[in-house]
Protein backbone atom coordinates (compact mmCIF):
# COMPACT_ATOMS: atom_id res chain seq x y z
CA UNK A 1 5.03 3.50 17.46
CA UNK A 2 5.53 -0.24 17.80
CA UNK A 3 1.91 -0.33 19.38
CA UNK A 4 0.39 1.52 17.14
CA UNK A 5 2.08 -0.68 14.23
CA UNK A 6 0.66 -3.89 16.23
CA UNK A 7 -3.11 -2.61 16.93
CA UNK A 8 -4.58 -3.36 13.51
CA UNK A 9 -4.58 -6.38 13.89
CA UNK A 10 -6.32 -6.52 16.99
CA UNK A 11 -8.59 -3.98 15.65
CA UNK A 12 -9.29 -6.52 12.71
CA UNK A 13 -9.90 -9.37 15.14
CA UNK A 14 -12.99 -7.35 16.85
CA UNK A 15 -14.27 -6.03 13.66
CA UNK A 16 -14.87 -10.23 12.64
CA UNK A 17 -15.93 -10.74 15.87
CA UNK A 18 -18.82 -7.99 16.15
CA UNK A 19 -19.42 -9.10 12.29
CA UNK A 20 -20.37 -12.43 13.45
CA UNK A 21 -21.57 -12.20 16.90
CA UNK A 22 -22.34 -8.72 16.92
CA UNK A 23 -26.14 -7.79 19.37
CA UNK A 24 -27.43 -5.73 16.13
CA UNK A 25 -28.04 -6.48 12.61
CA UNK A 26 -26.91 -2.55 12.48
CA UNK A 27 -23.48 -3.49 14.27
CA UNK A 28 -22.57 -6.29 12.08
CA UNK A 29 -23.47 -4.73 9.14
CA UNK A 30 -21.23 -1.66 9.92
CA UNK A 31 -18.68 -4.08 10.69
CA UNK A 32 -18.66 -5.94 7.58
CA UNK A 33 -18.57 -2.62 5.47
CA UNK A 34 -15.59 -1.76 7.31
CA UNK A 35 -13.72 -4.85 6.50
CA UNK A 36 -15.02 -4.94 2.64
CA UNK A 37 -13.89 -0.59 2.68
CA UNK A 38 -10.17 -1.64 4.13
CA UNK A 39 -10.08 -4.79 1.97
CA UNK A 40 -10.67 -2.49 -1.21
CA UNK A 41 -8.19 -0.25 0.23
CA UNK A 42 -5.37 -3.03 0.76
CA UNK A 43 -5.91 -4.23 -2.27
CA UNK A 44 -5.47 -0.69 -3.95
CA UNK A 45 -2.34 -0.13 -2.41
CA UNK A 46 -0.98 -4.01 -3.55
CA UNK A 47 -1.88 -2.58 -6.92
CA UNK A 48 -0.31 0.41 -6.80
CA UNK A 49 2.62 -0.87 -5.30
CA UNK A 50 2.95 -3.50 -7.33
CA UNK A 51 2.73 -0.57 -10.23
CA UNK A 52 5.32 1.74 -8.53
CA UNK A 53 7.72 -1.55 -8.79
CA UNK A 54 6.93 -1.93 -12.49
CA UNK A 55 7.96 1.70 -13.52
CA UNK A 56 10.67 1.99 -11.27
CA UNK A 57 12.46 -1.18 -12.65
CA UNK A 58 11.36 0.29 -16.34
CA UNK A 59 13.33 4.01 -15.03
CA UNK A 60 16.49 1.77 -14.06
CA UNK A 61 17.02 0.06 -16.82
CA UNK A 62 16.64 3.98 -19.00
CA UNK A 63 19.39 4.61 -16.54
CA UNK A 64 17.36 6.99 -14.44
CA UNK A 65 18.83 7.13 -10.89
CA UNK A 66 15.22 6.25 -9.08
CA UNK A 67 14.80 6.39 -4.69
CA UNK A 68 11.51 6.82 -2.49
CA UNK A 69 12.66 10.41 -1.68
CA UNK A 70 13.04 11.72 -4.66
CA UNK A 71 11.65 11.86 -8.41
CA UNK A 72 13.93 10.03 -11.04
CA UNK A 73 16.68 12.11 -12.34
CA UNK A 74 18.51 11.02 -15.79
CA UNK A 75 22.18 9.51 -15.24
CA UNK A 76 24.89 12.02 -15.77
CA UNK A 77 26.66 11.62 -19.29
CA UNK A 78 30.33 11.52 -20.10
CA UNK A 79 32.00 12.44 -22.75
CA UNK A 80 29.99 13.46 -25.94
CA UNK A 81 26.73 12.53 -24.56
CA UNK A 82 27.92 8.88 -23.47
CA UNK A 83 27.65 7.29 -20.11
């Protein structure tokens, strides 16, 4: 697991490396679509991350219990409706 965790970055490293030094215009071509594809994708998932954080903190604060393993629930009330 700790491998596989540590090989994209490696994997990065050869994708810039056939992109600029790459034998075909083919091979550095495919290699710079692959970096601008993952890019996109990174940057996607920053968005939607940073989104996720947004409407969690706005589910708190309605006092909606809110964890990664499970959709928010409403807080339990007390007496006569009140928390």
């Amino acid at each position: 697991m700790v491998r596989l965790q540590e090989a994209p970055a490696g994997a990065v490293d050869c994708l810039c490396e056939v992109q600029r030094e790459g034998e075909s215009e083919s091979a550095r071509v495919s290699a710079a679509r692959c970096i601008l594809e993952q890019a996109l994708r990174a940057a996607e998932v920053g968005d939607l991350e940073e989104r996720l954080a947004k409407l969690e903190a706005i589910a708190q604060g309605r006092g909606w219990r809110v964890s990664s393993d499970e959709q928010p629930h409403a807080a339990p009330k007390g007496v006569n409706g009140h928390p």
